[in-house]
Protein backbone atom coordinates (compact mmCIF):
# COMPACT_ATOMS: atom_id res chain seq x y z
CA UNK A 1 -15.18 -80.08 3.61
CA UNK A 2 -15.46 -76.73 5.19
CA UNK A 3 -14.38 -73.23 3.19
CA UNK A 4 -12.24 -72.47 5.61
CA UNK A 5 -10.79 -75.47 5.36
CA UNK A 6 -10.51 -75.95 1.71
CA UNK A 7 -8.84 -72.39 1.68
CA UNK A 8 -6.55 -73.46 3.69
CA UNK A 9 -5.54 -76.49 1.81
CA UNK A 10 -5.67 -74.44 -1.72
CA UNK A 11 -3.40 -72.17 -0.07
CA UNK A 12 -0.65 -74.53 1.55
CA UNK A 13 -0.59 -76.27 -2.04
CA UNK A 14 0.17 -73.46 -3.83
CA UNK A 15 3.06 -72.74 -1.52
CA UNK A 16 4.09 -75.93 -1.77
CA UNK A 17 3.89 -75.82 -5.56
CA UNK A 18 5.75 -72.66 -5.71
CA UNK A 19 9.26 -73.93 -3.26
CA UNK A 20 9.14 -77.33 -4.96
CA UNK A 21 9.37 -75.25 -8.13
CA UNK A 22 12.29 -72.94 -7.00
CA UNK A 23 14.27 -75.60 -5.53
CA UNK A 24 14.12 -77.91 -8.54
CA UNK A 25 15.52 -75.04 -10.87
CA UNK A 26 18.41 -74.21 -7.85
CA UNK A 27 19.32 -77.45 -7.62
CA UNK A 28 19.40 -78.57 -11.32
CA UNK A 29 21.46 -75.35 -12.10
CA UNK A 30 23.94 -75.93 -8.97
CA UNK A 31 25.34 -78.75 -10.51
CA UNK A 32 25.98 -77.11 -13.32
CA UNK A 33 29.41 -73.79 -13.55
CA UNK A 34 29.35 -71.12 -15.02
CA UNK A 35 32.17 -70.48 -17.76
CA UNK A 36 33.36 -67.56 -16.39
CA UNK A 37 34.18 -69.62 -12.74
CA UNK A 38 33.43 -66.57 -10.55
CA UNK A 39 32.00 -67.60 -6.76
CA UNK A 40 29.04 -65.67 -6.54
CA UNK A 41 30.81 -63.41 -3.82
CA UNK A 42 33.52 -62.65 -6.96
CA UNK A 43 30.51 -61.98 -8.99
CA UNK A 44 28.37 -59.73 -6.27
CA UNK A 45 31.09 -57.87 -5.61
CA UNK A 46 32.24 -57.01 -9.19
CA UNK A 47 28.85 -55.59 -9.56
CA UNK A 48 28.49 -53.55 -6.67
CA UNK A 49 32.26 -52.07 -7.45
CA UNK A 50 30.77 -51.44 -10.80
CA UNK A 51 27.94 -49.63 -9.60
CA UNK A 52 30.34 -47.59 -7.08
CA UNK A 53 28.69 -49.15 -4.22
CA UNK A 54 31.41 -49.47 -1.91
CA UNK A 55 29.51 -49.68 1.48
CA UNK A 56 27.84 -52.97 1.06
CA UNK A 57 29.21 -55.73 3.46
CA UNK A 58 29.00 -59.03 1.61
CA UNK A 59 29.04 -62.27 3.78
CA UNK A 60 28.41 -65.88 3.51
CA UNK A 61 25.85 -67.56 6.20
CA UNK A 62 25.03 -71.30 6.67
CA UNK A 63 21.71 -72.48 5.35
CA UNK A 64 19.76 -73.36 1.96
CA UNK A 65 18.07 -70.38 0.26
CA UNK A 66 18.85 -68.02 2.58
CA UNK A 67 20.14 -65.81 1.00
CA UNK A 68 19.17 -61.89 0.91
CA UNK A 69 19.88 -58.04 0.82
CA UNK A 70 19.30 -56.28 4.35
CA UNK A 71 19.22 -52.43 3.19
CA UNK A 72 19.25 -51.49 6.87
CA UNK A 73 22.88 -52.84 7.25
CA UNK A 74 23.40 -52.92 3.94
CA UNK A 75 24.72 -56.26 3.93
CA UNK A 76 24.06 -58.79 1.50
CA UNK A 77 23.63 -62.22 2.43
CA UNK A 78 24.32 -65.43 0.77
CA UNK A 79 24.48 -69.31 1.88
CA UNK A 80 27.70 -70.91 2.02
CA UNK A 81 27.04 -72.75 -1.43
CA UNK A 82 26.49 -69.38 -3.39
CA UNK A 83 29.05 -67.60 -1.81
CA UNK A 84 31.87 -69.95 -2.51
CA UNK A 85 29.80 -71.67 -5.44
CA UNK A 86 31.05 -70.99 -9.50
CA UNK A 87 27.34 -72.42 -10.36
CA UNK A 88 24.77 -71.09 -13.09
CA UNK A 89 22.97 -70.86 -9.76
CA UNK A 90 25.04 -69.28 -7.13
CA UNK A 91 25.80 -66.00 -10.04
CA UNK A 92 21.82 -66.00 -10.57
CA UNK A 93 20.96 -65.82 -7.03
CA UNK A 94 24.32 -63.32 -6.01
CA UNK A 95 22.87 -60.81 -8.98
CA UNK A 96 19.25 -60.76 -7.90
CA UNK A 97 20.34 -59.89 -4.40
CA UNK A 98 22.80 -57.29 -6.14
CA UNK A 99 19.85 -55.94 -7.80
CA UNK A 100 18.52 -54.57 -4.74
CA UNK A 101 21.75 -53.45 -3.61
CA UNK A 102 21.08 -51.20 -6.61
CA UNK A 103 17.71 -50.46 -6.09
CA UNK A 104 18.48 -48.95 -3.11
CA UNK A 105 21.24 -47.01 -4.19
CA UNK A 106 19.21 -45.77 -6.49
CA UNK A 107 16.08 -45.18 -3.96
CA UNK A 108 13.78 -46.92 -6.14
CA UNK A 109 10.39 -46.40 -4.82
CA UNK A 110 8.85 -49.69 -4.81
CA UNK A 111 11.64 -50.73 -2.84
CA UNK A 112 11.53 -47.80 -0.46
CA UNK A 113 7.78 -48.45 0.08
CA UNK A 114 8.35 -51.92 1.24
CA UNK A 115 11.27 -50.70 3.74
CA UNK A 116 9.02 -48.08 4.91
CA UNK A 117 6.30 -51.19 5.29
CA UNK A 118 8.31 -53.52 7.11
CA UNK A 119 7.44 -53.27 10.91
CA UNK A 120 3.56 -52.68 10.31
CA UNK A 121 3.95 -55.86 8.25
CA UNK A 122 5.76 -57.49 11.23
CA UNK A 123 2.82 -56.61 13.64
CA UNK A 124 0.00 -57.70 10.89
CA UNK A 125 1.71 -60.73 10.89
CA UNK A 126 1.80 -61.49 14.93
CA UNK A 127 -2.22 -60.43 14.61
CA UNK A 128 -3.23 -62.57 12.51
CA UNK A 129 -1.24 -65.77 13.65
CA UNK A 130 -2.57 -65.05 17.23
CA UNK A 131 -5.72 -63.56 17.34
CA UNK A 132 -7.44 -66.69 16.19
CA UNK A 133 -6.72 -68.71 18.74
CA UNK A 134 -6.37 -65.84 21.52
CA UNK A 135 -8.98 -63.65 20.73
CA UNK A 136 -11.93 -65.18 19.02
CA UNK A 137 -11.51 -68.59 20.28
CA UNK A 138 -11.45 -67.60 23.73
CA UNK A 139 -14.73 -65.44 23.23
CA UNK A 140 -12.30 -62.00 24.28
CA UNK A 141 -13.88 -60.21 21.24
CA UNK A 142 -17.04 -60.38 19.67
CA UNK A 143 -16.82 -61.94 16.11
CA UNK A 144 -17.22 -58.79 13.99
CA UNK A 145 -14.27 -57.26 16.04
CA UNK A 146 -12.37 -60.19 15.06
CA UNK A 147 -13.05 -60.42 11.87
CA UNK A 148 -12.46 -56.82 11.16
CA UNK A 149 -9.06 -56.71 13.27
CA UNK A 150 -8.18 -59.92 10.30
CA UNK A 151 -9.27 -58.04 7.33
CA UNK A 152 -6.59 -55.14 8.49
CA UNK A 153 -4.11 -57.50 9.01
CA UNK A 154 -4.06 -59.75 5.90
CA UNK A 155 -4.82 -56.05 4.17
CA UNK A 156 -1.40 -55.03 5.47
CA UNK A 157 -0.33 -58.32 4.08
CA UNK A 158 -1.04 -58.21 1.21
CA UNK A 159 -0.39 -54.87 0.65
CA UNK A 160 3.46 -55.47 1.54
CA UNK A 161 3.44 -58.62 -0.67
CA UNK A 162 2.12 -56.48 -3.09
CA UNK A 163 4.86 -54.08 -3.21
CA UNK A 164 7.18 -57.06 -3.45
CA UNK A 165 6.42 -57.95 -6.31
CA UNK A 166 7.88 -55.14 -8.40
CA UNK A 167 10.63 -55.25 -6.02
CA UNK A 168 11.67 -59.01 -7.08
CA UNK A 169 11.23 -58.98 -10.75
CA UNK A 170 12.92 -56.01 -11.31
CA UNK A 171 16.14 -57.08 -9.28
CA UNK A 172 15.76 -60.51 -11.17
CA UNK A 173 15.51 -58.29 -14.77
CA UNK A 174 18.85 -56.31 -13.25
CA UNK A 175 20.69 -59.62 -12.72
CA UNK A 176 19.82 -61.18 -16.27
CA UNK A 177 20.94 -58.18 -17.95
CA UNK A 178 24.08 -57.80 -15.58
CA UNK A 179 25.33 -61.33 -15.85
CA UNK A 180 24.84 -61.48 -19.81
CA UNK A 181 26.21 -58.11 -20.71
CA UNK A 182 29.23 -58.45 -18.83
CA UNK A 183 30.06 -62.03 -19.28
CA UNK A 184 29.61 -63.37 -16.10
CA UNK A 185 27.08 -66.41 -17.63
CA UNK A 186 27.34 -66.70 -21.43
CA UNK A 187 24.45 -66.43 -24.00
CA UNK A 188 22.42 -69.81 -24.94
CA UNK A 189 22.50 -72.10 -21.64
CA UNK A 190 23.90 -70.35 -19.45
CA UNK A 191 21.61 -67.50 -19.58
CA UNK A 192 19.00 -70.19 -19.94
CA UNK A 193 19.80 -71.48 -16.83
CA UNK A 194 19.73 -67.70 -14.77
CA UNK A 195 16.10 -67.32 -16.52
CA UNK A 196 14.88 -70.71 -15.38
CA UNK A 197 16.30 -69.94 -11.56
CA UNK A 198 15.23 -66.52 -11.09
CA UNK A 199 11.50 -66.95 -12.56
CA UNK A 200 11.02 -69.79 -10.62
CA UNK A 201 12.09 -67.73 -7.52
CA UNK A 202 9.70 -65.55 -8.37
CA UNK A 203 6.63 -67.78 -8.44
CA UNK A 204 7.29 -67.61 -4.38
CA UNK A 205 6.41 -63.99 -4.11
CA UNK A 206 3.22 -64.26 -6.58
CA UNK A 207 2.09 -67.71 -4.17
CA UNK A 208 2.89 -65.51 -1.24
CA UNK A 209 0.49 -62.18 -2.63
CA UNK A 210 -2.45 -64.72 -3.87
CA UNK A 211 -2.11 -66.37 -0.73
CA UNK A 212 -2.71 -62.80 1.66
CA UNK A 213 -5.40 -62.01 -1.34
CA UNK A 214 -7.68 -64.81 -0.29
CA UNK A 215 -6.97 -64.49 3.21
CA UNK A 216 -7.82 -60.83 3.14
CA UNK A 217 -10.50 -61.41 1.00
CA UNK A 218 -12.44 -64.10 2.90
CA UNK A 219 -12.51 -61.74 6.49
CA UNK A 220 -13.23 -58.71 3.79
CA UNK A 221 -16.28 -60.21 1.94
CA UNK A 222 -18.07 -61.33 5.71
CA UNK A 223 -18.06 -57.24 6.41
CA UNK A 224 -19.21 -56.21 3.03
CA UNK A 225 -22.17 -58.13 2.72
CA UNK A 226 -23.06 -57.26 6.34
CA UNK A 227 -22.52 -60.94 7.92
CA UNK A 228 -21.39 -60.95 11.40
CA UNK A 229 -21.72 -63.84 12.99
């Protein structure tokens, strides 16, 4: 078995490992409500008017897992299920997305750096889906060109999933403390369940870093030790 090949493999698993993880916390602690039976759009919205954020558009879109805070719009985004939803769940997932609702009301830099990141990320991305097959498998650029053009791009990569990662746990440390101090989900296991949800969610954004790592690092380590091709 190749390198390339096994990397590829090791990487896909560990993606794969990370959203069976997250979905098997969501859906054990969907089934289960939360005393206080708020929807998650009742709870979102008593924490943004709590904050005295009173510009954020929340809305309920079809689709599992969807769910998300667009700062440029400020809108924040949840599936059907945690919008209507009185679940464990639904009030974890509504309170992480308020945390960065609150993040950027608060301009908190990590946050700010990965808005600021976002269309250089978007271009790093096209690059290094494409160029494989357009530009060094079709012999348009010579190998070291190619391999340096990839090192940028999973650099910006990882670099953005870098900055995520701050991003996420802190909004998921907002929403424990927010549900638990103000009732929403009640001590024992109920906040058991937000833990279990949220950390799992977060296993996503440390797959997606280590997986731009070793994908930076295997076009980096070619250039360093002077191998072309």
């Amino acid at each position: 078995m190749s390198l390339a090949l096994l990397l590829m493999l090791v990487t896909f698993a560990l993606s794969l490992w990370a959203s069976l993880k997250v979905k098997s916390a969501y859906h054990r602690w969907a089934n289960i409500p939360a005393s206080s039976g708020l929807t998650g759009a009742e709870a979102a919205q008593r924490i943004l008017s709590a904050a005295g954020i009173r510009d954020v558009e929340i809305v309920g879109v079809d689709g599992e897992l969807v769910d998300h805070y667009d700062p440029q719009h400020k809108r924040l985004v949840l599936s059907r299920d945690n919008f209507y939803g009185t679940s464990v769940a639904a009030l974890s997932v509504a309170a992480h997305e308020c945390g960065h609702a609150l993040q950027h009301q608060q301009r908190y830099a990590p946050l700010e750096a990965r808005m600021a990141a976002v269309g250089a990320t978007t271009i790093a991305s096209q690059i290094v889906m494409w160029l494989p097959i357009i530009g060094m498998a079709t012999g348009i650029l010579a190998t070291y060109t190619g391999v340096l053009i990839m090192a940028i791009g999973w650099g910006i990569i990882m670099l953005f999933n870098l900055i995520t990662l701050p991003v996420e746990f802190d909004a998921s440390r907002r929403a424990k403390a927010i549900l638990t101090r103000t009732g929403m989900v009640l001590a024992g296991r109920e906040a058991l369940g937000v833990h279990q949800v949220l950390n799992a969610a977060a296993l996503t954004y440390v797959a997606a870093f280590l997986t731009s790592l070793a994908y930076f690092l295997w076009y980096l380590l070619p250039l360093l030790t002077g191998r072309r091709g």
